[in-house]
Protein backbone atom coordinates (compact mmCIF):
# COMPACT_ATOMS: atom_id res chain seq x y z
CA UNK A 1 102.58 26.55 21.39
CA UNK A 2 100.75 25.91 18.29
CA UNK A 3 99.29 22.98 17.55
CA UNK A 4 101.05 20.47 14.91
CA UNK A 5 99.29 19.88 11.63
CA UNK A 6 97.01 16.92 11.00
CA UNK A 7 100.06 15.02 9.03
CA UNK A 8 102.38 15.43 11.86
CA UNK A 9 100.32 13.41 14.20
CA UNK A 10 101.07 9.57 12.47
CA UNK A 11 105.14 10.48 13.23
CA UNK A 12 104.95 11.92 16.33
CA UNK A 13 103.04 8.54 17.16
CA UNK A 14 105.35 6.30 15.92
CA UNK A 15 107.91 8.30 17.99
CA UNK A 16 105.90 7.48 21.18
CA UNK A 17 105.65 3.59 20.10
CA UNK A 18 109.17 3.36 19.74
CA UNK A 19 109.59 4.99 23.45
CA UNK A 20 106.57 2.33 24.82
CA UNK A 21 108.86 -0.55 23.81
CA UNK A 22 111.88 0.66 25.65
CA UNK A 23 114.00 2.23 22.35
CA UNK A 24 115.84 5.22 23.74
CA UNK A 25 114.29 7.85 22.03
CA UNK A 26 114.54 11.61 22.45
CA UNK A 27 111.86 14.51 21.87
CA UNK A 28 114.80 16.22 19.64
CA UNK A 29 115.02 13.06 17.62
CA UNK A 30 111.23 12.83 16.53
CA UNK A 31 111.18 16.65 15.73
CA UNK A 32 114.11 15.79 13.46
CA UNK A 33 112.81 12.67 12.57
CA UNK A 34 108.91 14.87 11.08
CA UNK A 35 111.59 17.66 9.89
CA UNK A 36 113.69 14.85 7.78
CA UNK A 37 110.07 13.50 6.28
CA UNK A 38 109.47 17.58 5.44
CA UNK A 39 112.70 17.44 3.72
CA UNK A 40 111.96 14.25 1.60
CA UNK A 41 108.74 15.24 0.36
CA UNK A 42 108.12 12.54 0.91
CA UNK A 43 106.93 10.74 -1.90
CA UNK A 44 106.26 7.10 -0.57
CA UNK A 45 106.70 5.18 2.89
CA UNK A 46 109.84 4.28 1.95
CA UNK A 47 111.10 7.63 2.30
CA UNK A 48 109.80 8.14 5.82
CA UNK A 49 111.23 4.67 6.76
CA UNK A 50 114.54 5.75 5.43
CA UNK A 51 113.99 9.21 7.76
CA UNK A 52 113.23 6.92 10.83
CA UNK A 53 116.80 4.88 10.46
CA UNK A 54 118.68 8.60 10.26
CA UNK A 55 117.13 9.99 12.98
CA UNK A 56 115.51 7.89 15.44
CA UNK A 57 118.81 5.62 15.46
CA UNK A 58 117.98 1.75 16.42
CA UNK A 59 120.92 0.00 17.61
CA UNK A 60 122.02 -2.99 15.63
CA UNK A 61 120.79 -5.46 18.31
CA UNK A 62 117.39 -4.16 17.44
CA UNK A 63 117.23 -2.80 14.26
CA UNK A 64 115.00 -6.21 13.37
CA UNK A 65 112.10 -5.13 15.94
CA UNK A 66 112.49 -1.34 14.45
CA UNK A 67 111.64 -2.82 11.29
CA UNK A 68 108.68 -5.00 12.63
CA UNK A 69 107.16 -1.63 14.20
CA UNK A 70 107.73 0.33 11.72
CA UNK A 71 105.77 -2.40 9.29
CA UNK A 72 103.27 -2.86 12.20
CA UNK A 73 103.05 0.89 12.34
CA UNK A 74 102.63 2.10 8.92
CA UNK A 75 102.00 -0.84 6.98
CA UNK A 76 99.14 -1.40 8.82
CA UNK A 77 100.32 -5.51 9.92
CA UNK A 78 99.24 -6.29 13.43
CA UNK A 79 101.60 -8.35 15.70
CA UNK A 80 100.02 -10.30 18.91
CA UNK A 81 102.75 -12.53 21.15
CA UNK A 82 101.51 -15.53 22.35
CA UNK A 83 102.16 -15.58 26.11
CA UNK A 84 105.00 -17.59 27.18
CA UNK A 85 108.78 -18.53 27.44
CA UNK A 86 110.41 -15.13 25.78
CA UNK A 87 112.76 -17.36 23.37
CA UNK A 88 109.56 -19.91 22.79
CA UNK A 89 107.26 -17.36 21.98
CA UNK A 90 105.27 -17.67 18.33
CA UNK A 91 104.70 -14.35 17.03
CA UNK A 92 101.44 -13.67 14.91
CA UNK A 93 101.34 -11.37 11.80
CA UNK A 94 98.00 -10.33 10.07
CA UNK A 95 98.09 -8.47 6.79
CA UNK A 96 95.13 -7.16 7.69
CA UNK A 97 93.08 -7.94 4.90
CA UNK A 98 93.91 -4.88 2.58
CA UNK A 99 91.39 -3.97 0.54
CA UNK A 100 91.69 -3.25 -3.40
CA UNK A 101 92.15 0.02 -3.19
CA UNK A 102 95.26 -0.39 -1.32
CA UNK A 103 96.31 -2.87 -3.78
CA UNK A 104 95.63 -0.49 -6.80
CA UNK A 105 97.51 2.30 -5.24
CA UNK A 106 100.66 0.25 -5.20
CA UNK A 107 100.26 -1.40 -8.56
CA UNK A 108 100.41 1.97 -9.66
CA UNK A 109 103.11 3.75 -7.60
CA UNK A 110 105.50 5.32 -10.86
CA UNK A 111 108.62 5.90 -8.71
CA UNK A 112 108.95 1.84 -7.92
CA UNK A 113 110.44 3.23 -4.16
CA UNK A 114 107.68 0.60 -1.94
CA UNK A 115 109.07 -2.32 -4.38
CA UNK A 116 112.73 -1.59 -4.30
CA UNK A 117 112.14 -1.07 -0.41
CA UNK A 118 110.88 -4.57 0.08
CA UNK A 119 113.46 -6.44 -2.64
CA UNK A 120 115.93 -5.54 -0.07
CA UNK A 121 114.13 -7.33 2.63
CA UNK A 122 113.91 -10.79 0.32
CA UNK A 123 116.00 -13.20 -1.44
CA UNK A 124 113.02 -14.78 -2.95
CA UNK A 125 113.22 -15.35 -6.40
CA UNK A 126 109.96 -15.76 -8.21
CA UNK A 127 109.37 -16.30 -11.88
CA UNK A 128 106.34 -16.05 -14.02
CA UNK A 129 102.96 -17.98 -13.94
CA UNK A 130 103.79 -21.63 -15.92
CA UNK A 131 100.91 -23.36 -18.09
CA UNK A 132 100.20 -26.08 -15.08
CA UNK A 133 99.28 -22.89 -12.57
CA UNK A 134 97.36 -21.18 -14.99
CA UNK A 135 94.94 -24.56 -15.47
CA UNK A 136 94.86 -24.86 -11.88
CA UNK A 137 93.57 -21.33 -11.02
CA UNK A 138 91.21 -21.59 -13.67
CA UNK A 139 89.88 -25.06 -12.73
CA UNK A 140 89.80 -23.95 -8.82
CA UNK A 141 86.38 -22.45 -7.77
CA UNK A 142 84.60 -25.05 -9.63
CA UNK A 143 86.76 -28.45 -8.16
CA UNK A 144 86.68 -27.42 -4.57
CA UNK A 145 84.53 -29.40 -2.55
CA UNK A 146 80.95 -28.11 -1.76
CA UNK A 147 78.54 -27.20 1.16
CA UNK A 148 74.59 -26.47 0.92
CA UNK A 149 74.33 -23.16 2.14
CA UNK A 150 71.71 -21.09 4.39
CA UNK A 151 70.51 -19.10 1.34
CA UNK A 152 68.48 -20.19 -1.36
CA UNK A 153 67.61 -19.68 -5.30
CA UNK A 154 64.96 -20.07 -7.39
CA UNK A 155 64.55 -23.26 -9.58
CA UNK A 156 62.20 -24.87 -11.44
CA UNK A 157 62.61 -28.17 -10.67
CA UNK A 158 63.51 -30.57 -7.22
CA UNK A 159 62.86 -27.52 -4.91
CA UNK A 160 60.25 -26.49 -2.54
CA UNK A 161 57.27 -24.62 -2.55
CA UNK A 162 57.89 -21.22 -2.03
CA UNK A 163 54.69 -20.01 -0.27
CA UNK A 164 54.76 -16.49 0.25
CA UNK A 165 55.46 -15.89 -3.45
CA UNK A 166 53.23 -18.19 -5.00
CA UNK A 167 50.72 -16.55 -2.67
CA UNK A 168 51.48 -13.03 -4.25
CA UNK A 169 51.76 -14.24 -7.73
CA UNK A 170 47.78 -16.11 -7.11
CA UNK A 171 46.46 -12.91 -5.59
CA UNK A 172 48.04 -10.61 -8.70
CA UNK A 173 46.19 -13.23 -11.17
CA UNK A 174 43.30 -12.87 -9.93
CA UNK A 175 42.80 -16.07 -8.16
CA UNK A 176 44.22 -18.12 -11.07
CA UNK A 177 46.82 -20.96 -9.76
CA UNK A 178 49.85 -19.98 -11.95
CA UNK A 179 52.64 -22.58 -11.90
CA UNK A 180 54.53 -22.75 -8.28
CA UNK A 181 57.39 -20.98 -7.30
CA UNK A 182 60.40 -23.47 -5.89
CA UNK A 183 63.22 -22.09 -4.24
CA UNK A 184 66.10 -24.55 -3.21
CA UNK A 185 69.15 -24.04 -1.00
CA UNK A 186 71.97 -22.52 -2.90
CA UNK A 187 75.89 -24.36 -3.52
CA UNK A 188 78.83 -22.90 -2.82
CA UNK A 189 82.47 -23.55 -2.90
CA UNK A 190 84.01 -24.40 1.05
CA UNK A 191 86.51 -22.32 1.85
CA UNK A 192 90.48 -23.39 1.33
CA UNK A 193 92.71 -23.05 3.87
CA UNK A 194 96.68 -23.44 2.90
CA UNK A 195 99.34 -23.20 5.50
CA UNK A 196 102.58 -23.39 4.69
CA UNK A 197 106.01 -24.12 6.49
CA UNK A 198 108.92 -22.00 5.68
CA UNK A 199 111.88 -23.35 7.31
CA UNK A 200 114.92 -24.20 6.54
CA UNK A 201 113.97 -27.60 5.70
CA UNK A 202 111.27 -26.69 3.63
CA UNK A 203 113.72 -23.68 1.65
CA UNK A 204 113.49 -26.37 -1.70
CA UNK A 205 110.15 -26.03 -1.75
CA UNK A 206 109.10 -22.40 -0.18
CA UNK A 207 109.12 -20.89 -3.71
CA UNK A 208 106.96 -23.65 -5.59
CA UNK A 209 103.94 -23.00 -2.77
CA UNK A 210 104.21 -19.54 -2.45
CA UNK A 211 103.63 -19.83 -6.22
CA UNK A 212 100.61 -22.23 -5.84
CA UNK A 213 98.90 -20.49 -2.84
CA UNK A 214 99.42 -17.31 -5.14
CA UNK A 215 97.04 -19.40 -8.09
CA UNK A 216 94.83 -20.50 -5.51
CA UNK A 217 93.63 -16.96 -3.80
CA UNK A 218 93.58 -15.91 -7.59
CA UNK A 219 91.17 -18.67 -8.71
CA UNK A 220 89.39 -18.79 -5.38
CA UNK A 221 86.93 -16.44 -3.78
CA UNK A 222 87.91 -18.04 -0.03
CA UNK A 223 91.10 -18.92 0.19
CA UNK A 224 93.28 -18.08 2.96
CA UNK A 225 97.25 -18.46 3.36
CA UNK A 226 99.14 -18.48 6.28
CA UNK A 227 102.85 -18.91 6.69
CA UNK A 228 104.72 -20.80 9.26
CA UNK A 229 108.32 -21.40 11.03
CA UNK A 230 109.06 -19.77 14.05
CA UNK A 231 106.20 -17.37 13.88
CA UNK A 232 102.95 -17.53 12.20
CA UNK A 233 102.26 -14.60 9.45
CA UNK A 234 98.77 -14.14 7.30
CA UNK A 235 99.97 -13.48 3.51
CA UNK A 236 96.28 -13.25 1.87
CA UNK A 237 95.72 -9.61 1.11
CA UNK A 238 99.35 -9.58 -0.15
CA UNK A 239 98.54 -12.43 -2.75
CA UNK A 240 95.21 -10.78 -3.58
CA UNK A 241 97.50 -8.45 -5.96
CA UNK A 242 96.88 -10.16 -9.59
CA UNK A 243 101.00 -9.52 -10.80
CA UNK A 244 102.51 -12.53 -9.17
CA UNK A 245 106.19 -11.18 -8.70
CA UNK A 246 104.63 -7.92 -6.66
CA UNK A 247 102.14 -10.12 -5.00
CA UNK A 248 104.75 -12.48 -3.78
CA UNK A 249 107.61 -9.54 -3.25
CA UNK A 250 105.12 -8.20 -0.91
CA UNK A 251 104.46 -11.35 0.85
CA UNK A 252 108.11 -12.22 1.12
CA UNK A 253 108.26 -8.51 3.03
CA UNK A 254 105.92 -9.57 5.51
CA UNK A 255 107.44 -12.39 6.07
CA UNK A 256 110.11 -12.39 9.24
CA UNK A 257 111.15 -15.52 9.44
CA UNK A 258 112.07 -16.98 6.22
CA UNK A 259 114.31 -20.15 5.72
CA UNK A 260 114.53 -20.67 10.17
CA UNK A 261 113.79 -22.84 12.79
CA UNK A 262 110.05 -24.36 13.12
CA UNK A 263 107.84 -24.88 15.85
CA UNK A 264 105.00 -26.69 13.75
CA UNK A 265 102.64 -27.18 17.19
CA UNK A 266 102.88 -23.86 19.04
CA UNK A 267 102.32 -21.92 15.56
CA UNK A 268 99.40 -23.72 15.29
CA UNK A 269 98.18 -23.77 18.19
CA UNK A 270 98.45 -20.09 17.79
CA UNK A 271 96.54 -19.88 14.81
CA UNK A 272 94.00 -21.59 16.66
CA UNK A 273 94.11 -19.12 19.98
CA UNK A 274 93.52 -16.11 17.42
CA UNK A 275 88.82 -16.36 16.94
CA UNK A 276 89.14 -15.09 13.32
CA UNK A 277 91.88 -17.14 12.49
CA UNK A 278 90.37 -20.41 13.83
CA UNK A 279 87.05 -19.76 11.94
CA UNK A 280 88.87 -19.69 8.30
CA UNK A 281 89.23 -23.49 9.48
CA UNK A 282 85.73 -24.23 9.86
CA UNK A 283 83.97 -26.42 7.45
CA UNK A 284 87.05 -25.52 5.15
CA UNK A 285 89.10 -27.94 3.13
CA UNK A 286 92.43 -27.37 5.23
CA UNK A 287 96.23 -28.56 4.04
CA UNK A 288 98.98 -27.98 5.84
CA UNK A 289 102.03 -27.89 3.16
CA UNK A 290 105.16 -29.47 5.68
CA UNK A 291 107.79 -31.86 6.48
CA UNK A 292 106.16 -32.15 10.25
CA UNK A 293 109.68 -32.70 11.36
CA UNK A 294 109.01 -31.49 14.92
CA UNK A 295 111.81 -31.14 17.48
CA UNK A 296 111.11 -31.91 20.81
CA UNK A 297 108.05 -32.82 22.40
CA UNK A 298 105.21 -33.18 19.98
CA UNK A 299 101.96 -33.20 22.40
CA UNK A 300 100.82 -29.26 21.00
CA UNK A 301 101.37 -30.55 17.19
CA UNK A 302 98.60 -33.48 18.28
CA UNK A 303 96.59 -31.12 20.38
CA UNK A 304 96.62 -28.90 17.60
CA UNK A 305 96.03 -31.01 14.78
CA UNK A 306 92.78 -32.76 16.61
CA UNK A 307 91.72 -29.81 17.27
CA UNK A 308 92.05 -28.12 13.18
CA UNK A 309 90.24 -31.54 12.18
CA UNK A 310 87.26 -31.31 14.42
CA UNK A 311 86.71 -28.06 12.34
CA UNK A 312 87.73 -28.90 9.28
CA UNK A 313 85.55 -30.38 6.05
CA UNK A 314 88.96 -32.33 5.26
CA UNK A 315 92.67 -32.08 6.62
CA UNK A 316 95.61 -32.94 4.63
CA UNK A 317 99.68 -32.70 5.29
CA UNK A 318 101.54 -32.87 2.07
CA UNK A 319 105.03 -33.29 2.90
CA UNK A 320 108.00 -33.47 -0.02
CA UNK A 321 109.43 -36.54 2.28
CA UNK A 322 106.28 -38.17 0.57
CA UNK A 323 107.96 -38.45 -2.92
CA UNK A 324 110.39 -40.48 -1.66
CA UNK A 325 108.96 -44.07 -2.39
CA UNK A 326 111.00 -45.57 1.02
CA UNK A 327 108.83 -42.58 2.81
CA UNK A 328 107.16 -43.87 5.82
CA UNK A 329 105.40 -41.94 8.44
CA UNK A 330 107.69 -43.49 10.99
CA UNK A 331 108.43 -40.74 13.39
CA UNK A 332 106.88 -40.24 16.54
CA UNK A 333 105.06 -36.99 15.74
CA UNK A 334 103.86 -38.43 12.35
CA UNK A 335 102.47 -41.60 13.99
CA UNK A 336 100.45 -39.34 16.54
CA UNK A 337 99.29 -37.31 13.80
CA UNK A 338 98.00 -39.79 11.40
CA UNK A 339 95.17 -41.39 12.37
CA UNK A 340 93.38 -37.17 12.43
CA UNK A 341 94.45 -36.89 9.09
CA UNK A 342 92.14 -37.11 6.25
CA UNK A 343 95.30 -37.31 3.59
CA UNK A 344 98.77 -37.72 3.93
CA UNK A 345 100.34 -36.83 0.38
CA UNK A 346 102.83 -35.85 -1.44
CA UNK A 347 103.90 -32.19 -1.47
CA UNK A 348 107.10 -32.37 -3.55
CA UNK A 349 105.93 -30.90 -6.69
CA UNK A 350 103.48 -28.51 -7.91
CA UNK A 351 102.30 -31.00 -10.38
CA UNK A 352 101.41 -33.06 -7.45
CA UNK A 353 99.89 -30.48 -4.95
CA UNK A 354 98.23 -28.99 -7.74
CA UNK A 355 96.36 -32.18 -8.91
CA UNK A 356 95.86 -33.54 -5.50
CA UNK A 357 93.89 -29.55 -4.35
CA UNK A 358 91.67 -30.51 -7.21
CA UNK A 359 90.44 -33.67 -6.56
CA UNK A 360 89.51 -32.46 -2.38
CA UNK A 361 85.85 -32.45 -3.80
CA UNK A 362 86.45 -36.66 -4.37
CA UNK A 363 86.00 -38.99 -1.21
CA UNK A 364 89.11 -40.92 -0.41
CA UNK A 365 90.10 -43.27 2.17
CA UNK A 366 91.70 -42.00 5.81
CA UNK A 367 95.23 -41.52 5.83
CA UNK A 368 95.46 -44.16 8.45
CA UNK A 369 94.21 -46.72 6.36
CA UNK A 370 96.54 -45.90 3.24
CA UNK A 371 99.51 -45.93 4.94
CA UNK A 372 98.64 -48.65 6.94
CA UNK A 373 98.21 -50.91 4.03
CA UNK A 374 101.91 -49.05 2.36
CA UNK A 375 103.85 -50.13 5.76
């Protein structure tokens, strides 16, 4: 038997993923399944997805996890399950970080089939960039609060003496004692860490952060977005793409759990289990965009949230309950909560949110001792 040709080898391994999570799956079906992608040409991945469906047949029950391989698969998104109950379990989605040149191929694919393929997976409805989001992306690097890093720069003032060089420049003058080199430790922005809830009681607001987080990886250099309901997905490389309606078409296709249930304290206690994850929240201005309604027990939404402020620069929930002026953090999760929380805003409005990002560099008083003084 001869052996198959280099591009045969990514289907026939899809065909074997397929069979390692249980979907009935014969060899005749993925030698149909690489003859149907022959047939096609094909000219994008959405013609070898819509070769997978015709041949390799996923029931209905499953068709959902057929999609989330298939993405996993040839999208390049990573899934990890948390261990646990099978209906408690909080799923985690990275984008993987894709690079520009990923994100240059698709802003210029001509025959529009990847875009059309993931409209049909979203009934998000985004419109264009507004005045307010424009100010805020360009106002972004520079407002973010600060950190003194490792590194340093020359200066010529309020630094120290930098030795080895001012030894160089006296031995290349002959022994003359030029004016001394300082060097001082260089500024940069901390990073920003959004994370946003997407369930059904959040759908009123869903579009209006997805829009903001969009402005914020635009008009910062470390910003990282995460999404959140009953599964936790990473949407950062997808908003790295400058349009905003592909950027956010693409996010909204990565995206499985739109407009659903939440489980606000395993998700992020999930976040936290994943090393890379956890580390965006170090020393990083952090704000978790939520109604913290939590059902049920609310012990991993503390656990979680003491431990995302030990490694945070600053933690803040805005929550659209906040605009509310009768809003009072009355419930037992919110009163467990509080007194870890740097700022407890309001998240109604971009307006709002986009004002209150901006002014993280100021100093403020604790949550605790706002709302105390409000109840």
């Amino acid at each position: 038997m001869s052996a198959l040709p280099r591009a045969a080898a990514p289907l026939l391994g899809f065909g074997r993923l397929l069979r390692r999570f249980g979907f009935p799956v014969a060899p005749e079906q993925v030698f149909g399944f690489m003859q149907a992608v022959t047939l096609l040409g094909p000219r994008s991945i959405a013609d070898i997805r819509e070769a997978a469906l015709a041949t390799l047949a996923p029931t209905p029950d499953r068709r959902d996890e057929f999609e989330a391989h298939f993405q996993s698969y040839f999208y390049g998104n990573t899934s990890a399950v948390v261990e646990g109950d099978t209906d408690e379990e909080t799923r985690i989605k990275d984008d993987g970080g894709a690079n520009d040149e990923q994100i240059e191929a698709e802003q210029q694919d001509e025959g529009g089939e990847l875009s059309s393929a993931i409209e049909q997976l979203s009934t998000r409805d985004f419109q264009r960039d507004d005045v307010r989001l424009t100010a805020f992306r360009r106002k972004l690097a520079s407002a973010l609060p600060a950190r003194r890093s490792f590194r340093t720069v020359r200066t010529h003032s309020r630094g120290k003496l930098d030795l080895r060089r001012s030894l160089r420049e006296i031995v290349s003058a002959d022994g003359d004692v030029p004016s001394p080199l300082l060097r001082r430790r260089q500024t940069v922005p901390r990073k920003l860490l959004m994370l946003i809830d997407i369930s059904g009681s959040m759908k009123l607001h869903t579009s209006d952060y997805l829009k903001l987080a969009h402005a914020a990886v635009q008009g910062a250099d470390r910003a990282e977005i995460f999404t959140f309901g009953t599964r936790l997905t990473r949407i950062t490389g997808a908003l790295r793409i400058r349009d905003r309606d592909q950027a956010l078409a693409r996010a909204a296709a990565q995206v499985d759990d739109w407009d659903g249930g939440t489980r606000m304290g395993p998700a992020l206690l999930a976040f936290l289990s994943v090393p890379r994850f956890s580390a965006f929240a170090r020393g990083a201005a952090v704000v978790i965009l939520s109604d913290a309604l939590e059902r049920g027990d609310h012990a991993e939404l503390e656990m979680a949230m003491r431990r995302l402020s030990a490694r945070a620069f600053r933690l803040s929930l805005a929550t659209p309950l906040a605009g509310d002026p009768r809003f009072r953090p009355a419930t037992a999760a919110l009163r467990a909560i509080l007194p870890v929380l740097d700022d407890l805003v309001d998240g109604s409005s971009i307006a709002g949110l986009s004002d209150f990002i901006l002014s993280l560099a100021r100093p403020a008083p604790a949550a605790a001792a706002i709302w105390k003084r409000v109840s």
